[in-house]
N, C-alpha and C. Protein backbone atom coordinates (compact mmCIF):
# COMPACT_ATOMS: atom_id res chain seq x y z
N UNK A 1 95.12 110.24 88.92
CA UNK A 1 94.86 110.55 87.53
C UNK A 1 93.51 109.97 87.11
N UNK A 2 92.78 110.59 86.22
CA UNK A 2 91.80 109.77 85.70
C UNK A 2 92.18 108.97 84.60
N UNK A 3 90.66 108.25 84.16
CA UNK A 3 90.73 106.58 83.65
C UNK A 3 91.44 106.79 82.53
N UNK A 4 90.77 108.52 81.80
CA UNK A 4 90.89 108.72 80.10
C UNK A 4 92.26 109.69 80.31
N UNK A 5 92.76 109.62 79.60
CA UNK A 5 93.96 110.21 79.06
C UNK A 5 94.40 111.11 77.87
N UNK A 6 94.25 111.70 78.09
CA UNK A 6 94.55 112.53 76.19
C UNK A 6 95.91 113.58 76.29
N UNK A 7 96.12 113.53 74.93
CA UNK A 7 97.36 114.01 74.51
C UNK A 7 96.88 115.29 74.42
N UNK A 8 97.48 116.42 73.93
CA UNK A 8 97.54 117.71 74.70
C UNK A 8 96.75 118.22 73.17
N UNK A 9 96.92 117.63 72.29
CA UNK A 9 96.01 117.90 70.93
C UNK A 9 94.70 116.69 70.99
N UNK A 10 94.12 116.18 71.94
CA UNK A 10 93.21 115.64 72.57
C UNK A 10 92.60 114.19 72.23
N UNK A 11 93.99 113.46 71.32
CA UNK A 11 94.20 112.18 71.44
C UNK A 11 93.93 111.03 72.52
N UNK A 12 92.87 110.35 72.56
CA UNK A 12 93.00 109.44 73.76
C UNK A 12 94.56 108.24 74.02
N UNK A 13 94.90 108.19 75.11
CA UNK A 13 95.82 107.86 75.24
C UNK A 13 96.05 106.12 75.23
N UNK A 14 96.74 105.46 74.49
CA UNK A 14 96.76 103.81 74.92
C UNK A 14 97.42 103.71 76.06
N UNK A 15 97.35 102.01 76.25
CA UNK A 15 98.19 101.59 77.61
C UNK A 15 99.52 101.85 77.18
N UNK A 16 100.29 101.70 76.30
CA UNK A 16 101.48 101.93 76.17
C UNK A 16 101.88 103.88 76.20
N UNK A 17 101.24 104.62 75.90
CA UNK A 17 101.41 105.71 75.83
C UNK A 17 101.16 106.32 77.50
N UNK A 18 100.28 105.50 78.37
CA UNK A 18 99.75 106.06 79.87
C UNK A 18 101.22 105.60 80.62
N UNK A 19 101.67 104.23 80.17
CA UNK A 19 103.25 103.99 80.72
C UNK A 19 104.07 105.18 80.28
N UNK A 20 104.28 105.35 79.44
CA UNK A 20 105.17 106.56 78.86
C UNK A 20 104.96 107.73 79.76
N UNK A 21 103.51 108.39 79.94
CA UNK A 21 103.30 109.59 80.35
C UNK A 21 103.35 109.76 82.02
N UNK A 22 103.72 108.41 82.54
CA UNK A 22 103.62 107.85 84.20
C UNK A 22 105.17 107.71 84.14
N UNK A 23 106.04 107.57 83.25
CA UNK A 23 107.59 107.60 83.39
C UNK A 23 107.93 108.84 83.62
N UNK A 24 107.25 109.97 82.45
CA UNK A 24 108.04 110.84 82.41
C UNK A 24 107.47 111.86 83.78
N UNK A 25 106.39 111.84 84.40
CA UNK A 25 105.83 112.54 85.35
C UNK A 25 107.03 111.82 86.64
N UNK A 26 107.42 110.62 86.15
CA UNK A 26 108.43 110.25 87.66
C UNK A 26 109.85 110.83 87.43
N UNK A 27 110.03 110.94 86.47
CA UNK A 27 111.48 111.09 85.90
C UNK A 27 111.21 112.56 86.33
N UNK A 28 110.40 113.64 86.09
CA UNK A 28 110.11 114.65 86.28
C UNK A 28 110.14 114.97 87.57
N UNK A 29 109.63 114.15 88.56
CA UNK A 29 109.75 114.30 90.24
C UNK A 29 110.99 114.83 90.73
N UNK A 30 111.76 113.56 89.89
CA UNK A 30 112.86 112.98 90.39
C UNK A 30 114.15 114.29 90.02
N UNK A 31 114.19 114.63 88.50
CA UNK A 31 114.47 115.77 88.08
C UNK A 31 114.20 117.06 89.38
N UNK A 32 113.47 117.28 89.49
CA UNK A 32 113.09 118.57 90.25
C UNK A 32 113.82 118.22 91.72
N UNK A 33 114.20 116.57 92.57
CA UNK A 33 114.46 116.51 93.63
C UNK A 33 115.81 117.11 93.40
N UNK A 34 116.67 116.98 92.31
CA UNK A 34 117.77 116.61 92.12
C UNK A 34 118.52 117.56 91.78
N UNK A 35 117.77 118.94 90.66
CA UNK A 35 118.37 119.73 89.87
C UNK A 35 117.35 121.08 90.39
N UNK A 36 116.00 121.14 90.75
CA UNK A 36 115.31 121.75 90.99
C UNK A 36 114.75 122.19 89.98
N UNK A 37 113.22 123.28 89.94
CA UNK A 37 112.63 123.66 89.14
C UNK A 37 113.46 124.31 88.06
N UNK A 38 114.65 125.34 88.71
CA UNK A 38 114.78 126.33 87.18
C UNK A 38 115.96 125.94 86.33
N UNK A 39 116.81 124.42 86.99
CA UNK A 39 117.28 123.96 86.07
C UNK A 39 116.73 122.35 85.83
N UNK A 40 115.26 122.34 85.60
CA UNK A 40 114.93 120.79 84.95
C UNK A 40 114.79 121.37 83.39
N UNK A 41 115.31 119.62 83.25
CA UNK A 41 115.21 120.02 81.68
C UNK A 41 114.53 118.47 80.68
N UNK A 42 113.78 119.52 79.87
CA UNK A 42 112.85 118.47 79.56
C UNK A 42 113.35 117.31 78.72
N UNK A 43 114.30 118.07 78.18
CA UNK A 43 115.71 117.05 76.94
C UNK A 43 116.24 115.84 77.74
N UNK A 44 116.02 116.09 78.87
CA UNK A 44 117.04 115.41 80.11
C UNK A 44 116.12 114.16 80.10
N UNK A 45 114.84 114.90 80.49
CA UNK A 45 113.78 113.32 81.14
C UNK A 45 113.29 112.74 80.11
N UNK A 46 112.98 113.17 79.09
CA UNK A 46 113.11 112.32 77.93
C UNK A 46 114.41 111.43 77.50
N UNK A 47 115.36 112.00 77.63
CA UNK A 47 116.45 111.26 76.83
C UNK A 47 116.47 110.07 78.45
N UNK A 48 116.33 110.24 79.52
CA UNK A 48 116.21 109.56 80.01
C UNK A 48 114.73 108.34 80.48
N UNK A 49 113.91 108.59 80.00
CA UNK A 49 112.87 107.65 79.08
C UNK A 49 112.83 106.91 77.99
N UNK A 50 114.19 107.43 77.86
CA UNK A 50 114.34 106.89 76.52
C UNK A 50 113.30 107.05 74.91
N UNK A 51 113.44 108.50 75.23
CA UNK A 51 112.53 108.96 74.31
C UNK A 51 113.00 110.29 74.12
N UNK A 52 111.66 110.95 73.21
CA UNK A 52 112.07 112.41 72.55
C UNK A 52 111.06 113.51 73.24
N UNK A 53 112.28 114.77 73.59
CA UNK A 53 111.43 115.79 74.06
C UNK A 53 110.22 116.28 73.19
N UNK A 54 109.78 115.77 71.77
CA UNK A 54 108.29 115.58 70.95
C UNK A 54 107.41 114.99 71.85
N UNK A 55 107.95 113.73 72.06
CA UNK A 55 107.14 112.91 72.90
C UNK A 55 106.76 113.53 74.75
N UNK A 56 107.52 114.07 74.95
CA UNK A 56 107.24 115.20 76.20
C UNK A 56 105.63 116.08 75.97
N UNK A 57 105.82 116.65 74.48
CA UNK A 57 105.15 117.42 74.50
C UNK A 57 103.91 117.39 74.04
N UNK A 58 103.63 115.95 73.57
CA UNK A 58 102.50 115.15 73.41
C UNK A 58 101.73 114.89 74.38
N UNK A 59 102.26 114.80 75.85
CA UNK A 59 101.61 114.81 76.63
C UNK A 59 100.95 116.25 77.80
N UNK A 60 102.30 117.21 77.40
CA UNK A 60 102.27 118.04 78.21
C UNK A 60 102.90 119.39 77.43
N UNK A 61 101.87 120.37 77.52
CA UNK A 61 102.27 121.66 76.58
C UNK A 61 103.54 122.30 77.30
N UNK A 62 103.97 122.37 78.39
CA UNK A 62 105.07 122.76 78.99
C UNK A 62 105.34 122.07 80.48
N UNK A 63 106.42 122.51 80.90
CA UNK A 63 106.97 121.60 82.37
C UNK A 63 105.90 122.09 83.30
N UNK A 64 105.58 124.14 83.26
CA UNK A 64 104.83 123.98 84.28
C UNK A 64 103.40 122.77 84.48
N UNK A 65 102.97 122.44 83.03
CA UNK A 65 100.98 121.46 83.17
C UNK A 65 101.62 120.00 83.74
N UNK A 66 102.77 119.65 83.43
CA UNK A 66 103.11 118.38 83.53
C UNK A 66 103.55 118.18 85.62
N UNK A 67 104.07 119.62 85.74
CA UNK A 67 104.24 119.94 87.40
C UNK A 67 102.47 119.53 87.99
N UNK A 68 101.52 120.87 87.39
CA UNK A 68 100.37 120.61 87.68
C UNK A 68 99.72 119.06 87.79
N UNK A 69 100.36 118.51 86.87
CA UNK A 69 99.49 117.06 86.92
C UNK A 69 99.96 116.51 88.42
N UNK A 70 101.07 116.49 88.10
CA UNK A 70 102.06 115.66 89.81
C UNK A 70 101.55 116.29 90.38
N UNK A 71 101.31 117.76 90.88
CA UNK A 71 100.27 118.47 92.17
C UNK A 71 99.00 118.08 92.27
N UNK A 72 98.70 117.53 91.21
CA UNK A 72 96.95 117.14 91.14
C UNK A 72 97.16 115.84 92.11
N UNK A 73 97.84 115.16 91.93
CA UNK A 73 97.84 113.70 92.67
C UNK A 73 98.37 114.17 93.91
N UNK A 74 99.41 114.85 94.46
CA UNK A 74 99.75 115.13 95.28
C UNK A 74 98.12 116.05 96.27
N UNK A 75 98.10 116.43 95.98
CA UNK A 75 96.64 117.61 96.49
C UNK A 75 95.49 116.24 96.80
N UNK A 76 95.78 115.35 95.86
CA UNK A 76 94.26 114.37 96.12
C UNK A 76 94.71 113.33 97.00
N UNK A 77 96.19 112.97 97.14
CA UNK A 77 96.50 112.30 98.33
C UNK A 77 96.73 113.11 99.84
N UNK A 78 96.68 114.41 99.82
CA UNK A 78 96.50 114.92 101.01
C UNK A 78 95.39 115.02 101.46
N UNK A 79 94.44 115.33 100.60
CA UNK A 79 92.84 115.46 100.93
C UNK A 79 92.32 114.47 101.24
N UNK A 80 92.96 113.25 101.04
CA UNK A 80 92.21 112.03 101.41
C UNK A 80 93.09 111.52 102.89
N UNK A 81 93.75 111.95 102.91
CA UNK A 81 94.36 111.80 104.44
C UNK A 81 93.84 111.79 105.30
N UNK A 82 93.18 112.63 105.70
CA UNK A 82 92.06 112.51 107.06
C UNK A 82 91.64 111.55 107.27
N UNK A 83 91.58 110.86 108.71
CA UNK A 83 91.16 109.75 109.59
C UNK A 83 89.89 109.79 109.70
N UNK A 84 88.99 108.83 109.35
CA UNK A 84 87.31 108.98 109.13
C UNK A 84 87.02 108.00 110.50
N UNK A 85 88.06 107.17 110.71
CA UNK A 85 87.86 106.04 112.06
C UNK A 85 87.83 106.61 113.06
N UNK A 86 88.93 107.41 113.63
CA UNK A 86 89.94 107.53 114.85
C UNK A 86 90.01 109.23 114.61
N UNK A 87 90.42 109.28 115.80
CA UNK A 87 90.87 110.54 115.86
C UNK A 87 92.05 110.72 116.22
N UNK A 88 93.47 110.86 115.45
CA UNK A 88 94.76 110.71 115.66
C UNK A 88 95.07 110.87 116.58
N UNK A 89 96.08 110.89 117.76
CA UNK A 89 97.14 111.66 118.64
C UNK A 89 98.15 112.82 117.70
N UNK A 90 97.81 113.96 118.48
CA UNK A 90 99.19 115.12 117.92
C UNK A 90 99.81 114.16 117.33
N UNK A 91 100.83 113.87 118.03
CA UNK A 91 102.34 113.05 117.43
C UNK A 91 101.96 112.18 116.37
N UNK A 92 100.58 111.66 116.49
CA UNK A 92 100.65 110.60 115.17
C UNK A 92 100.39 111.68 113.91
N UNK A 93 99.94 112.64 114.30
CA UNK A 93 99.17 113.54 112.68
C UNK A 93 100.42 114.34 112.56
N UNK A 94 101.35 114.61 113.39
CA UNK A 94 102.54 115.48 112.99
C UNK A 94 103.31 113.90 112.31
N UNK A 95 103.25 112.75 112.58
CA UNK A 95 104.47 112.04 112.03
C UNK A 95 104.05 111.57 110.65
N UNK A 96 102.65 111.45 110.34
CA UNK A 96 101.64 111.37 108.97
C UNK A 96 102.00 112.60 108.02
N UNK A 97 102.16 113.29 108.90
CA UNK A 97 101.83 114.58 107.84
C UNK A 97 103.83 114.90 107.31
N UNK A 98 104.83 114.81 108.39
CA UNK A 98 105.96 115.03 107.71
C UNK A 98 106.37 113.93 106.97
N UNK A 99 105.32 112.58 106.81
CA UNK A 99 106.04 111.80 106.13
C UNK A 99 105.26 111.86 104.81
N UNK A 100 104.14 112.53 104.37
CA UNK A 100 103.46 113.00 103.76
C UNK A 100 104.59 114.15 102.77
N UNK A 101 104.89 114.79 103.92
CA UNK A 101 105.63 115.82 102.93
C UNK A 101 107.06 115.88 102.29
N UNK A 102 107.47 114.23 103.00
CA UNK A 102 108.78 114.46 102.84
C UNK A 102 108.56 113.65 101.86
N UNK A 103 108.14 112.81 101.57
CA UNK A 103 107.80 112.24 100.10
C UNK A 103 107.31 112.74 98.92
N UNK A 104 106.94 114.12 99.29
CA UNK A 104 106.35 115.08 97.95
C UNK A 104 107.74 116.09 97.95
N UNK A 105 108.31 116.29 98.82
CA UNK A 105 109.18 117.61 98.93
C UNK A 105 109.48 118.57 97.89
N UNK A 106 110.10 117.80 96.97
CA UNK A 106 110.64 118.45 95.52
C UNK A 106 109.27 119.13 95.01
N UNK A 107 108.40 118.93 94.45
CA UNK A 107 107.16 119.12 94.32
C UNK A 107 106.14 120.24 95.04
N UNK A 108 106.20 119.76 96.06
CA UNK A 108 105.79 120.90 96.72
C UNK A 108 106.60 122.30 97.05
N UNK A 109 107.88 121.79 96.88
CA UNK A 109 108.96 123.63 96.92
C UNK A 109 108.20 124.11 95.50
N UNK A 110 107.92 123.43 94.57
CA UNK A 110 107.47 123.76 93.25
C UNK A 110 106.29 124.65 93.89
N UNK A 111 105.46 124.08 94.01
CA UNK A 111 103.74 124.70 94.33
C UNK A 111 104.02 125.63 95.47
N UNK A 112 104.65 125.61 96.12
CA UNK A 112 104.59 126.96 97.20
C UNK A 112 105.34 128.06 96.33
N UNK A 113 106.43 127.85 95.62
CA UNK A 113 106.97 129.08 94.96
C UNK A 113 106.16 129.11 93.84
N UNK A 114 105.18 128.41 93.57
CA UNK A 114 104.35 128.87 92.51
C UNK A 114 103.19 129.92 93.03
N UNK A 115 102.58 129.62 94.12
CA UNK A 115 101.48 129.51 94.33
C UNK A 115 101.81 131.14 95.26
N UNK A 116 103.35 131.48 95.47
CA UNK A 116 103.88 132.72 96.22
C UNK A 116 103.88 133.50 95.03
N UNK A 117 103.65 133.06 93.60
CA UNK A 117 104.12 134.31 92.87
C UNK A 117 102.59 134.82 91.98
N UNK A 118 101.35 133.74 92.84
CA UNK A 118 100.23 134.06 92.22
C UNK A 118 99.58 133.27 91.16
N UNK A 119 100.46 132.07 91.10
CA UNK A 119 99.71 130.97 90.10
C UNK A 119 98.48 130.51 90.98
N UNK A 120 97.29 130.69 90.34
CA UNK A 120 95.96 130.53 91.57
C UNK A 120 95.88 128.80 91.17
N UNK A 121 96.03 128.29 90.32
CA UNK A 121 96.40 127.35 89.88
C UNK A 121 97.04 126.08 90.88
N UNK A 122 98.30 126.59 90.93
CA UNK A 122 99.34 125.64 92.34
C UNK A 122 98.46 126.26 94.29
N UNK A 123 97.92 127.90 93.92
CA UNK A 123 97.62 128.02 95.41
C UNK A 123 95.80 126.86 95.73
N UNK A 124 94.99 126.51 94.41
CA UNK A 124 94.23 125.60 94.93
C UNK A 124 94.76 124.25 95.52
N UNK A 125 95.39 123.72 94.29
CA UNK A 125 95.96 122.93 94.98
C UNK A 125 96.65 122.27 96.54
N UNK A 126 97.66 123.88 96.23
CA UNK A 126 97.94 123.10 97.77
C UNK A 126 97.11 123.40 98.94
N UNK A 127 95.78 124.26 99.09
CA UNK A 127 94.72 124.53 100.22
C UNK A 127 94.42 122.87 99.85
N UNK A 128 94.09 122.58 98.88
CA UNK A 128 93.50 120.94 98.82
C UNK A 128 94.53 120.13 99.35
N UNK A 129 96.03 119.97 99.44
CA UNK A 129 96.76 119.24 100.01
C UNK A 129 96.87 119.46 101.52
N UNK A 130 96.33 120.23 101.73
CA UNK A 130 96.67 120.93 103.29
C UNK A 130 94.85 120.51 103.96
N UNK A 131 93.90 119.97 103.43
CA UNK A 131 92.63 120.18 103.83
C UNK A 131 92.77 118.45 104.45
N UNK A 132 93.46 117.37 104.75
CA UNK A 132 93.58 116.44 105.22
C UNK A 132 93.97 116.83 106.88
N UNK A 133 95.20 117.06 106.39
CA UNK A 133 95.31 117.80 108.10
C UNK A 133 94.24 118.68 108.48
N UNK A 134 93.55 119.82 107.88
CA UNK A 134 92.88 120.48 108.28
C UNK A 134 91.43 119.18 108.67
N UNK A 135 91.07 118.92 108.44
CA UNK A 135 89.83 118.54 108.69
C UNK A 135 90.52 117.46 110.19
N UNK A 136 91.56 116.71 110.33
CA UNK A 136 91.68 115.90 111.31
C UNK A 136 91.88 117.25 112.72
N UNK A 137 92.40 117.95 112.10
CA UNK A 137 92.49 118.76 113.48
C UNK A 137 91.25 119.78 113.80
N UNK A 138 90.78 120.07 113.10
CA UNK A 138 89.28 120.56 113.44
C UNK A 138 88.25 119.12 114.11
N UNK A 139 88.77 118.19 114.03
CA UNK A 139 87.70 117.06 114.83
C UNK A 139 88.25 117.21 116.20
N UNK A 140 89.60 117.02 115.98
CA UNK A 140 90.04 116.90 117.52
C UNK A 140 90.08 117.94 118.28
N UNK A 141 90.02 119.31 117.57
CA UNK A 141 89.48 120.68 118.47
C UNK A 141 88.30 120.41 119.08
N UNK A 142 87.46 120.51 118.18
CA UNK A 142 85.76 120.22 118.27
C UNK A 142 85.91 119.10 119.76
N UNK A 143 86.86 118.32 119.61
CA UNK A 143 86.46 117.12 121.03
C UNK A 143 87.02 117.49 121.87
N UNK A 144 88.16 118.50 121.64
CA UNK A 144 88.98 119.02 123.36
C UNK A 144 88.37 120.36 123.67
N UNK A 145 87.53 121.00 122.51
CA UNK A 145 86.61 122.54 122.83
C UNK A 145 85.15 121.67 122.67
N UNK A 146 84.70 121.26 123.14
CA UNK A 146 82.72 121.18 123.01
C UNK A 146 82.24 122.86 123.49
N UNK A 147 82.36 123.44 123.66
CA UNK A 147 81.99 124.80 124.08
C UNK A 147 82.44 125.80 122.92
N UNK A 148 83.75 125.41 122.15
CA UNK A 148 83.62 126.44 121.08
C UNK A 148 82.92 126.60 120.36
N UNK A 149 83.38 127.97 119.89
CA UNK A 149 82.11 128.21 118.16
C UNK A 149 83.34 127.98 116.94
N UNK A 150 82.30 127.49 115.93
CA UNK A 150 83.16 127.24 114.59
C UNK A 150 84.21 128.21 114.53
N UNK A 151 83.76 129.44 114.77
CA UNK A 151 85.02 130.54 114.28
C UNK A 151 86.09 130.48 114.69
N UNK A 152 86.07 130.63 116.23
CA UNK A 152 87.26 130.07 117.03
C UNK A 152 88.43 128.86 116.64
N UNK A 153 87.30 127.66 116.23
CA UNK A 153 88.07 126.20 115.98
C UNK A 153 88.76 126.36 114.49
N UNK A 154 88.01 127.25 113.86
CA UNK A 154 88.42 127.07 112.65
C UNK A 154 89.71 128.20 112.44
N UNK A 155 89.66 129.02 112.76
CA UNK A 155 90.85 130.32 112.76
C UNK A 155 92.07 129.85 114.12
N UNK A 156 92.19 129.05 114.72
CA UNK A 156 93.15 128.35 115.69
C UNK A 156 93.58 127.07 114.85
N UNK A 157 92.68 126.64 113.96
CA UNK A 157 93.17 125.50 113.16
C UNK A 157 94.10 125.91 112.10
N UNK A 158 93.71 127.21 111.35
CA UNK A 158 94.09 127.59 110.14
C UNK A 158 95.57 127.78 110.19
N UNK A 159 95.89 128.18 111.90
CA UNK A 159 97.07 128.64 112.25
C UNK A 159 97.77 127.47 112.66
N UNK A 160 97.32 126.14 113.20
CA UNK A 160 98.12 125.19 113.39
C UNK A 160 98.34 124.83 111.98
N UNK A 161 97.75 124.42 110.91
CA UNK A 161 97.77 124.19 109.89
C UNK A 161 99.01 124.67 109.58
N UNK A 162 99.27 125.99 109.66
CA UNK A 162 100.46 126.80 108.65
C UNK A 162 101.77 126.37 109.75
N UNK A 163 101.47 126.20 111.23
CA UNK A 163 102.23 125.69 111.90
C UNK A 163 103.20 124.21 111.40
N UNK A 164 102.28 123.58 111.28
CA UNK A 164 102.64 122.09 111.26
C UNK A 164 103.30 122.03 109.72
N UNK A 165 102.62 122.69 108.49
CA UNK A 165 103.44 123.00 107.24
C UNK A 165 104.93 123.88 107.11
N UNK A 166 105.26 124.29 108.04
CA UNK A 166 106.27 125.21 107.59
C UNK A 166 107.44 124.22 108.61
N UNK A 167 106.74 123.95 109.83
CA UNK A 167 107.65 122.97 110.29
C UNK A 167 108.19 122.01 109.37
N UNK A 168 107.52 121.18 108.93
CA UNK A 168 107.43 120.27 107.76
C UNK A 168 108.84 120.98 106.91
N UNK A 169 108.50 121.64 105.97
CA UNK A 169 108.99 122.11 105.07
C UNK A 169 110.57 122.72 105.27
N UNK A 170 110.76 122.96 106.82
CA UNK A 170 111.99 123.63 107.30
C UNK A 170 113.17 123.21 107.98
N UNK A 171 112.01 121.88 108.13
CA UNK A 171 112.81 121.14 109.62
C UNK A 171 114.00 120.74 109.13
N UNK A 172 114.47 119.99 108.22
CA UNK A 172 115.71 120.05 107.98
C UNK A 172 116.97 121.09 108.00
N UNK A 173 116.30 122.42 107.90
CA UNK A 173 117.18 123.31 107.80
C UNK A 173 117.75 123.77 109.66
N UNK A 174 116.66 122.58 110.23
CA UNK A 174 117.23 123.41 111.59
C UNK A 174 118.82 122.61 112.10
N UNK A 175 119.22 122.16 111.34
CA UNK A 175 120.50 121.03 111.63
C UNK A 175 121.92 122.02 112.03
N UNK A 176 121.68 123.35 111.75
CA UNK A 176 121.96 124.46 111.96
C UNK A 176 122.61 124.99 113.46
N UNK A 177 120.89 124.36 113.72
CA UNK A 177 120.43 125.12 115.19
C UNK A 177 120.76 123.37 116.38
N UNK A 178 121.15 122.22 115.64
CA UNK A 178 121.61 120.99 115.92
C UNK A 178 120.64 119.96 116.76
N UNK A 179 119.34 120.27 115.62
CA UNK A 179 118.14 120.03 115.99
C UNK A 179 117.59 118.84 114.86
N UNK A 180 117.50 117.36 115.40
CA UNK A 180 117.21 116.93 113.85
C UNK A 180 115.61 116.61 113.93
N UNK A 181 115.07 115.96 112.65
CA UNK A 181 114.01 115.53 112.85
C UNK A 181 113.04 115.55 113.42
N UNK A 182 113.50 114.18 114.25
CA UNK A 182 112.48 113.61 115.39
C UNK A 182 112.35 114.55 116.36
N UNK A 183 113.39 115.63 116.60
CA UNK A 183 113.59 116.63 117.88
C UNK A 183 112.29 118.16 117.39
N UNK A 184 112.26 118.31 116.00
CA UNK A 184 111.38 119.14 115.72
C UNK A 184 109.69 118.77 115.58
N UNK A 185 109.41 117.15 115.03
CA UNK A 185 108.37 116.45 115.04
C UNK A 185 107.75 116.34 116.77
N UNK A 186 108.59 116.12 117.42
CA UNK A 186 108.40 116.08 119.01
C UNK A 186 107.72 117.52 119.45
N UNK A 187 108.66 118.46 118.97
CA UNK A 187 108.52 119.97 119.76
C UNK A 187 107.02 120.48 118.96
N UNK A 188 106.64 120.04 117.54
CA UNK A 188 105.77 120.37 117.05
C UNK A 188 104.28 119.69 117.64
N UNK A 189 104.51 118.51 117.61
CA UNK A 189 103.14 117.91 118.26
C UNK A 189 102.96 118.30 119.57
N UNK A 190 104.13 118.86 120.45
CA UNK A 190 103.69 119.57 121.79
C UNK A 190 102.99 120.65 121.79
N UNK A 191 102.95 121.46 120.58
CA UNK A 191 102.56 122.65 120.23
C UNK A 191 101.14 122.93 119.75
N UNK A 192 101.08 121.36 118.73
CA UNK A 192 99.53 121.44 118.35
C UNK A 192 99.03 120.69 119.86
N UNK A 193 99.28 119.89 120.96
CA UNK A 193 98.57 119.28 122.01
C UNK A 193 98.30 120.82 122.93
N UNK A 194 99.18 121.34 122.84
CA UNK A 194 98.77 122.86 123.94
C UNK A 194 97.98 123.85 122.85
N UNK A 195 97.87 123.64 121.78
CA UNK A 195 96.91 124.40 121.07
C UNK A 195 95.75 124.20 121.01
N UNK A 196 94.94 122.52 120.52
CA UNK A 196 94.22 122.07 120.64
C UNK A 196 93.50 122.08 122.34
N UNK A 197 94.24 121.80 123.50
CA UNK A 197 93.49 121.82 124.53
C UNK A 197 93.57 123.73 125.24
N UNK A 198 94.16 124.83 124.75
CA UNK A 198 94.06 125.74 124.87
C UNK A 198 93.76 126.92 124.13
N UNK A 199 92.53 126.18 123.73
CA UNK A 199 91.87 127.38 122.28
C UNK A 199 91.12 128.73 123.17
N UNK A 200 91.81 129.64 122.13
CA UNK A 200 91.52 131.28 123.11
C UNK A 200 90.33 131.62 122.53
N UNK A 201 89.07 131.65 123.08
CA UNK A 201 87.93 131.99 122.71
C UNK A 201 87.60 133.36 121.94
């Protein structure tokens, strides 16, 4: 978030009002883990702030800007993800990145079904949440291809990218298929290691 704060009629915000507007954005998370987007309710996270859905709307003209704000932080902690030291191992950037997502989860089901129905809004965002991984795995192409061209590294990345996100996003559902976790995090980083050292020119 930035330093200044303003109310949605463009009030600067005090310290007591930035606590308020940092409750209800958690209470709001937490809401969406719990009840999901199309039944959160704003009466709810207020009365559980101990406050008034007025006071909701002092900060935020509706649930979707107040979603947007939580994607804004979410999008700026993915983008800053990338390793500027090191150059990860597969397995370490697949176990960064699902623990990355499993801590946004609620949130991000938000921005992908937003961002699927054309809010250009939630789809910047999440290219910005997704550009952490992207940039670590375009280094480590670049060091297992020295012979490729950008186009190559970058259109084999774009596709691990959507690889490693949907894994992310699914893997739980494979409990199904009697596959947990660690068994899909494993099978995935095998996938980006044979991708990365077998880029098709």
């Amino acid at each position: 978030m930035t330093n200044t704060v303003l109310t949605v009629c463009g009030r600067q915000v005090g310290e007591r009002g930035r606590r308020t507007r940092l409750l209800l954005l958690e209470l709001l998370a937490d809401e969406l883990a719990t009840t999901g987007y199309r039944e959160a309710s704003i009466v709810e996270i207020a009365r559980r702030a101990n406050t008034s859905a007025a006071t909701f709307y002092q900060y935020f003209p509706d649930i979707d800007q107040a979603i947007l704000t939580l994607a804004e932080d979410i999008a700026h902690e993915g983008s800053d993800n990338a390793s500027t030291s090191r150059q990860p191992a597969p397995r370490e950037l697949v176990q960064e990145f699902f623990a990355l997502y499993e801590r946004h989860r609620a949130v991000l089901r938000v921005i992908d079904m937003k961002s699927s129905e054309g809010d250009q809004r939630f789809t910047t965002l999440r290219i910005r949440f997704l550009d952490g991984l992207r940039c670590d795995l375009e280094r480590a192409a670049r060091a297992a291809n020295p012979s490729a061209t950008e186009r190559v590294i970058t259109s084999a990345v774009a596709t691990m990218v959507l690889t490693v996100t949907q894994a992310a996003a699914h893997g739980a559902d494979l409990a199904a298929w009697s596959l947990d976790a660690a068994t899909v995090q494993t099978s995935t980083a095998q996938l980006l290691h044979t991708a990365l050292t077998h880029l098709v020119p």
